[in-house]
N, C-alpha and C. Protein backbone atom coordinates (compact mmCIF):
# COMPACT_ATOMS: atom_id res chain seq x y z
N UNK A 1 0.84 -1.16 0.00
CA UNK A 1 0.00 0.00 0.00
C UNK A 1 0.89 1.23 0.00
N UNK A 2 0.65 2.27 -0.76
CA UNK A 2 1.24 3.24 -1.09
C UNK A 2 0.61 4.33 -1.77
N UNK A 3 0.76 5.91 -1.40
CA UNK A 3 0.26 7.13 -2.08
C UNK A 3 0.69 7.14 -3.00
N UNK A 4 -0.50 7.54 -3.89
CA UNK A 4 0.00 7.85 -5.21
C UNK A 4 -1.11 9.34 -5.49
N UNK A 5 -1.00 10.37 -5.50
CA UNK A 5 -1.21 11.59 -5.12
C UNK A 5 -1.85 11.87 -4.14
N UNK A 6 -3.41 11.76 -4.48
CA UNK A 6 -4.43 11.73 -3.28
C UNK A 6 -5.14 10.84 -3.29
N UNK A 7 -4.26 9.32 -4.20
CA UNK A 7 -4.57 8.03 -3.57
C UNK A 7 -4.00 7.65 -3.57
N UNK A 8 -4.72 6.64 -2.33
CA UNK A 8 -3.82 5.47 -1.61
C UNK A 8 -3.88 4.04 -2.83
N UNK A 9 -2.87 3.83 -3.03
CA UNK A 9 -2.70 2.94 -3.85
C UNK A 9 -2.89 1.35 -3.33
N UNK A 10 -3.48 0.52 -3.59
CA UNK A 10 -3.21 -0.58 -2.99
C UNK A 10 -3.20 -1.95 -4.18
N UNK A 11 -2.59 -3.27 -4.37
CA UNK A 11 -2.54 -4.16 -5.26
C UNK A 11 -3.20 -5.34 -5.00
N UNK A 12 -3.96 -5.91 -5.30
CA UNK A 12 -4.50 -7.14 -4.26
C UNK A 12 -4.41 -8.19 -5.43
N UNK A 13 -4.47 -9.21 -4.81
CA UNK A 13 -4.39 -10.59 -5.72
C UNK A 13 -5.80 -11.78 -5.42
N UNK A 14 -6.17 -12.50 -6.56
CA UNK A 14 -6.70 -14.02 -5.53
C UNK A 14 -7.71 -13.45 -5.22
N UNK A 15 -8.58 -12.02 -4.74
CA UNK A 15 -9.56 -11.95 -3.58
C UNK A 15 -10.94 -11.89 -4.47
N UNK A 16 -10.75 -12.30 -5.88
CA UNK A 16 -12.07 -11.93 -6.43
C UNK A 16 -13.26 -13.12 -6.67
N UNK A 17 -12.56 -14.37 -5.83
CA UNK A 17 -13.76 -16.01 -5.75
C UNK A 17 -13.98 -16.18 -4.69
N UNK A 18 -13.08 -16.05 -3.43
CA UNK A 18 -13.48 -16.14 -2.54
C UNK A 18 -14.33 -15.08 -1.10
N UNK A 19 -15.43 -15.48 -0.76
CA UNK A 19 -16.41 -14.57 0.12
C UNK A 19 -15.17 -14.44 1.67
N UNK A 20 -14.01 -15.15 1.54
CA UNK A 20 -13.63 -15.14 3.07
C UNK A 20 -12.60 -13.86 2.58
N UNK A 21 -11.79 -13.61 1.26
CA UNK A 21 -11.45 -12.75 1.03
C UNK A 21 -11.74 -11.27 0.72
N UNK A 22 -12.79 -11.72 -0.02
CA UNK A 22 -13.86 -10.61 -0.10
C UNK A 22 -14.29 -9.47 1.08
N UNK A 23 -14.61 -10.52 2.12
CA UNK A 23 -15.08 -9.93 3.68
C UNK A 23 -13.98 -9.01 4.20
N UNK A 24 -12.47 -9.88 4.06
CA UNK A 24 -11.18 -9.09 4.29
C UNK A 24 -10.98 -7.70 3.52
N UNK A 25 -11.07 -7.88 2.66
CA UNK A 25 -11.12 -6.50 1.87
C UNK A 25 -12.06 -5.27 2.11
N UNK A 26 -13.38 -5.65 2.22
CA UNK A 26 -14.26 -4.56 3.02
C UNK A 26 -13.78 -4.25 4.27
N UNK A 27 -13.42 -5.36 5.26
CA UNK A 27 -12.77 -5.01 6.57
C UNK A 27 -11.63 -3.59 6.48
N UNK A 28 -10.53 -4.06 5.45
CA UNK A 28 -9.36 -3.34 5.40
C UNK A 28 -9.93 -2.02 4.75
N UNK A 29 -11.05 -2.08 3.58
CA UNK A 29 -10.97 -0.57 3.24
C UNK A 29 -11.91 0.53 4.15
N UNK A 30 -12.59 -0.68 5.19
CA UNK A 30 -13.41 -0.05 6.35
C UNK A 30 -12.83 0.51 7.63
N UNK A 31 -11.45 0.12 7.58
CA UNK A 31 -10.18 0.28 8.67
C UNK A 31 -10.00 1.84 8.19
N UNK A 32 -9.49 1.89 6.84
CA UNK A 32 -8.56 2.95 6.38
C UNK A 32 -9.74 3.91 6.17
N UNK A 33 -11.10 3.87 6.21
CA UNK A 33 -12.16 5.03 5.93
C UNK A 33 -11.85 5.29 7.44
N UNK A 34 -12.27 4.72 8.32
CA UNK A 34 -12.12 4.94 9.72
C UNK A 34 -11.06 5.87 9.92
N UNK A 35 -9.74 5.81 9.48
CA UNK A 35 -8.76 6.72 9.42
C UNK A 35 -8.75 7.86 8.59
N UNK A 36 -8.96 8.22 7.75
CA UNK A 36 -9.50 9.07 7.30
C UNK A 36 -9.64 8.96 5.61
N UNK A 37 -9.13 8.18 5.40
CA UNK A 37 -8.81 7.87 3.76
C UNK A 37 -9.56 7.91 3.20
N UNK A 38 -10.51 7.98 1.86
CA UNK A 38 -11.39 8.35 0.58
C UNK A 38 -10.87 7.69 -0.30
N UNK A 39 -9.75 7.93 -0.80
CA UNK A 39 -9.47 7.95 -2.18
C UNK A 39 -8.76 6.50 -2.74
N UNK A 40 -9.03 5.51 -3.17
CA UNK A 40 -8.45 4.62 -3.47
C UNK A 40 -8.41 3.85 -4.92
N UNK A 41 -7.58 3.41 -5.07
CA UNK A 41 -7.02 3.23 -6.34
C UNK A 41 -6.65 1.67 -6.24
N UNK A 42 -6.89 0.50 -7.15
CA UNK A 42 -7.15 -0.62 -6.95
C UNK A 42 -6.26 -0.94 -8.04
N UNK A 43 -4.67 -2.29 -8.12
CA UNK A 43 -4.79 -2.25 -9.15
C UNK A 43 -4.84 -3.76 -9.19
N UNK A 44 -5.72 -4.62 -10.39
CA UNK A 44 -6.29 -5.56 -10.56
C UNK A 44 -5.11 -6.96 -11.34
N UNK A 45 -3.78 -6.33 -11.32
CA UNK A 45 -3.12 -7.04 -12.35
C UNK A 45 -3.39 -8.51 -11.51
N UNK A 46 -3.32 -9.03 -10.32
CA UNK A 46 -3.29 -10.21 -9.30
C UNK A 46 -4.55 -10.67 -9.09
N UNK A 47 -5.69 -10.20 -10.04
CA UNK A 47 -6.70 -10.81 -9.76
C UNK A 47 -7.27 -11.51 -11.66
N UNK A 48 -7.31 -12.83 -11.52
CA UNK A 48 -7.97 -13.19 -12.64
C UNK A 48 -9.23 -13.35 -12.93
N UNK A 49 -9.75 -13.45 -12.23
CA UNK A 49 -11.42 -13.32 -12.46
C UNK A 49 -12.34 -12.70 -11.28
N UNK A 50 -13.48 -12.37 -11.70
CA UNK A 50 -14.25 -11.66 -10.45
C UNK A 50 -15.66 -12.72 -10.60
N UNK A 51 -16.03 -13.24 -9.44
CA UNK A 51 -17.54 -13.48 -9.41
C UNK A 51 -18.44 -12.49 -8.80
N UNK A 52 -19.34 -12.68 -8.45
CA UNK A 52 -20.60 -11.76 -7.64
C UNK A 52 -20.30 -11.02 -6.65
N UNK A 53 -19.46 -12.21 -5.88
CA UNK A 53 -19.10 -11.80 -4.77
C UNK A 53 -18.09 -10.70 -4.38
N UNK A 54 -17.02 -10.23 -5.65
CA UNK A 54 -16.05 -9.55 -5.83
C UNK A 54 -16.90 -8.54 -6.39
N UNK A 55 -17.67 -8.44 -7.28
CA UNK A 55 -17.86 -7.33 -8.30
C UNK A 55 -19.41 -6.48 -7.02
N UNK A 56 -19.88 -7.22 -6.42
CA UNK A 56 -20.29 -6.53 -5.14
C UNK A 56 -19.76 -6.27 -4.09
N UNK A 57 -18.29 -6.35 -3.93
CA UNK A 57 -17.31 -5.56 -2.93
C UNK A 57 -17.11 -4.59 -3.41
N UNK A 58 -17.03 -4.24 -4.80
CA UNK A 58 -16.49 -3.11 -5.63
C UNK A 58 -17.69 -2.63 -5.52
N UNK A 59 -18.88 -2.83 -6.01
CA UNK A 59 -19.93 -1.48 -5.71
C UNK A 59 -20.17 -1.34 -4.37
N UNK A 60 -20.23 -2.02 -3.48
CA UNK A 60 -20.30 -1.32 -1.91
C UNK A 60 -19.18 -0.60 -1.87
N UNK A 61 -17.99 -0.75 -2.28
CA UNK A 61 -16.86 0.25 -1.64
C UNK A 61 -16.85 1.57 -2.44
N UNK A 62 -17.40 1.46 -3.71
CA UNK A 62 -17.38 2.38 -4.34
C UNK A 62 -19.09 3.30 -3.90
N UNK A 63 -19.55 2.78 -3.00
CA UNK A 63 -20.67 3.71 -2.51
C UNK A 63 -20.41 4.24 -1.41
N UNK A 64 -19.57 3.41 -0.97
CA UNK A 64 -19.42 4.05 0.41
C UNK A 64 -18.19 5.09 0.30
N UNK A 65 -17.55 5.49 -0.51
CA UNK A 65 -16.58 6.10 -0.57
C UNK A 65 -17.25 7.22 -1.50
N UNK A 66 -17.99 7.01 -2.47
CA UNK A 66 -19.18 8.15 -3.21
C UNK A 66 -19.55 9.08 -1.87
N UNK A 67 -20.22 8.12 -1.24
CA UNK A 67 -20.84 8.71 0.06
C UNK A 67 -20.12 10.00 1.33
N UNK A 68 -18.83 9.81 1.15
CA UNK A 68 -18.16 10.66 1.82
C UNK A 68 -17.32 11.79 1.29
N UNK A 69 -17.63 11.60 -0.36
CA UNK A 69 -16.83 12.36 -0.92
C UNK A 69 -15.79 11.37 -1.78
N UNK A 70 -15.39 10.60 -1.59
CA UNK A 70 -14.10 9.83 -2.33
C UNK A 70 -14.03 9.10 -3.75
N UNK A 71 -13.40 8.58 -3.80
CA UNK A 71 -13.71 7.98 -5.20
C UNK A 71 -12.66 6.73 -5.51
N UNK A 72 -13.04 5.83 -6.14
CA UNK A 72 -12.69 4.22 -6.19
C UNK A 72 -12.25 4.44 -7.21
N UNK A 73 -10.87 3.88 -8.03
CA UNK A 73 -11.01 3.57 -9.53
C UNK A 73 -9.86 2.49 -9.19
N UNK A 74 -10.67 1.65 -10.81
CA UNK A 74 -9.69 0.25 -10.74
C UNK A 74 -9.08 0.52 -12.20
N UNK A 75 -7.63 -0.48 -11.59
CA UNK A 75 -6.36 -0.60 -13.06
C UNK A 75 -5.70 -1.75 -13.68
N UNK A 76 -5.48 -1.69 -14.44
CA UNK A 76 -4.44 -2.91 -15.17
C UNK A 76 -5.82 -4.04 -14.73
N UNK A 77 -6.65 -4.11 -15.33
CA UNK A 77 -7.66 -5.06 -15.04
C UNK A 77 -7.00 -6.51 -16.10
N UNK A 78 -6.84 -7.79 -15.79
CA UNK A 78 -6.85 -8.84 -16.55
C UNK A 78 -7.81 -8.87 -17.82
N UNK A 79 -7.59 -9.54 -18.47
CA UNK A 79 -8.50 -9.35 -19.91
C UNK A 79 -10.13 -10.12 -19.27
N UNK A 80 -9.82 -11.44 -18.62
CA UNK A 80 -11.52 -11.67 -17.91
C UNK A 80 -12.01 -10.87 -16.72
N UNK A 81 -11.17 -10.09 -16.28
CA UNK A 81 -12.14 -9.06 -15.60
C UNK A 81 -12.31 -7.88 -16.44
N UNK A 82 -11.62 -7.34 -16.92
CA UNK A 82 -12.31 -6.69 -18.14
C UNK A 82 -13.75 -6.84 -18.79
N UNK A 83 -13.56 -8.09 -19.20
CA UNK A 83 -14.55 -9.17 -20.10
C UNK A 83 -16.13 -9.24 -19.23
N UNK A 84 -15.93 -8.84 -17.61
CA UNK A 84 -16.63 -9.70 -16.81
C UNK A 84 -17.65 -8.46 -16.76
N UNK A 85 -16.57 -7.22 -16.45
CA UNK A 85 -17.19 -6.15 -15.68
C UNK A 85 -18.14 -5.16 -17.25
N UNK A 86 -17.34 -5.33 -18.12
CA UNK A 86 -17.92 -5.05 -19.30
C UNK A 86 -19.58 -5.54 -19.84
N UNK A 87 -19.69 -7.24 -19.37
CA UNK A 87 -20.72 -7.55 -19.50
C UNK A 87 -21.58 -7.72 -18.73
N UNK A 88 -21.61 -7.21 -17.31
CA UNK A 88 -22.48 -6.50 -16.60
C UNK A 88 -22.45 -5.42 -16.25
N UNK A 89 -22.02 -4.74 -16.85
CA UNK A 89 -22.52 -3.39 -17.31
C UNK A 89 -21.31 -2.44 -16.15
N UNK A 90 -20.56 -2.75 -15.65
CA UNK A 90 -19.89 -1.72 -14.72
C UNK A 90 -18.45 -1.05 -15.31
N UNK A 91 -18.06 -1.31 -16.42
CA UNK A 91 -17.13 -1.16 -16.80
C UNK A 91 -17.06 0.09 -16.48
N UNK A 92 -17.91 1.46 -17.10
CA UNK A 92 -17.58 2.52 -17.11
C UNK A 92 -17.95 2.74 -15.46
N UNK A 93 -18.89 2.41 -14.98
CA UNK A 93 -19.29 2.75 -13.42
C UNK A 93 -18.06 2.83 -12.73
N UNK A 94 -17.31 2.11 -12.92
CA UNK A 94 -16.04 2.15 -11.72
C UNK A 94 -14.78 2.82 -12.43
N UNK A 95 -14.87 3.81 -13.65
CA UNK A 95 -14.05 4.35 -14.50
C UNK A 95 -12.29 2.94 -14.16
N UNK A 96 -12.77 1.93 -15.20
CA UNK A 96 -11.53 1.17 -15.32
C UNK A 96 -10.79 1.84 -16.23
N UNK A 97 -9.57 1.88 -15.76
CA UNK A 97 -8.22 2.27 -16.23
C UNK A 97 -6.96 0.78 -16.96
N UNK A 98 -6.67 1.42 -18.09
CA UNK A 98 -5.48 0.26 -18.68
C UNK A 98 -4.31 0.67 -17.48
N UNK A 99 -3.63 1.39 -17.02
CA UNK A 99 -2.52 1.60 -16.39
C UNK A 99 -2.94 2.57 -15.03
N UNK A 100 -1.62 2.52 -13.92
CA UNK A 100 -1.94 3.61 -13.50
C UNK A 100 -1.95 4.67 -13.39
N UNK A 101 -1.03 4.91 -14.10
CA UNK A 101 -0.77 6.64 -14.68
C UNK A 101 -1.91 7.28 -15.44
N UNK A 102 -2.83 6.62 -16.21
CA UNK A 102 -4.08 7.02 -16.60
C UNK A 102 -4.90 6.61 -15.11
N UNK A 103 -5.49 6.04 -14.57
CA UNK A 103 -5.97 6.20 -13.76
C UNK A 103 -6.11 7.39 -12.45
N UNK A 104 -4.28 7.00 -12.24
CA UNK A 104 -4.27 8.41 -11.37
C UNK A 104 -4.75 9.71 -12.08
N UNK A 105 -4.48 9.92 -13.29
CA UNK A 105 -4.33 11.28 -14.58
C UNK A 105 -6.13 11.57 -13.92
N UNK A 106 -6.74 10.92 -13.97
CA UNK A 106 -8.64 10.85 -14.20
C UNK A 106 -9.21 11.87 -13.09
């Protein structure tokens, strides 16, 4: 985890099949709202696929961070999460980024 202007950058892997990982991840970005953080920046290269359970961690975190002012964006997405988020419709909702230098740029 690391700033990258006025986001906190973070890389995660693996957490997009499983609900026990999933849970961890709301925990951790529910830690760092607690502290004061908003702004986060996701980048997806360590994750190969997303089920339900992942692609509804991403809209709760991205509401709850709407909600206070902040803003979520994901990067370097794999070609099946690409594929995934595209065909239910969130692609543009969560403004996915090819890199993070476009992402941060947004």
């Amino acid at each position: 985890m690391r700033y990258a202007g006025r986001f906190l950058r973070h890389k995660f892997s693996g957490f997009s099949r499983a609900s026990q990982n999933t849970q961890k991840f709301r925990e951790h970005v529910q830690s760092l709202m607690d502290s004061g953080e908003k702004n986060f920046a996701v980048n997806l290269t360590g994750v190969p696929m997303l089920d339900s359970s992942g692609i509804g961690t991403f809209v709760r975190t991205h509401k709850m961070l709407k909600e206070t002012g902040g803003k979520l964006i994901l990067f370097a997405p794999t070609k099946m999460v690409r594929q995934t988020l595209k065909m239910v419709g969130l692609e543009r909702f969560f403004g996915l980024y090819e890199d993070e230098g476009s992402a941060l740029a947004s």
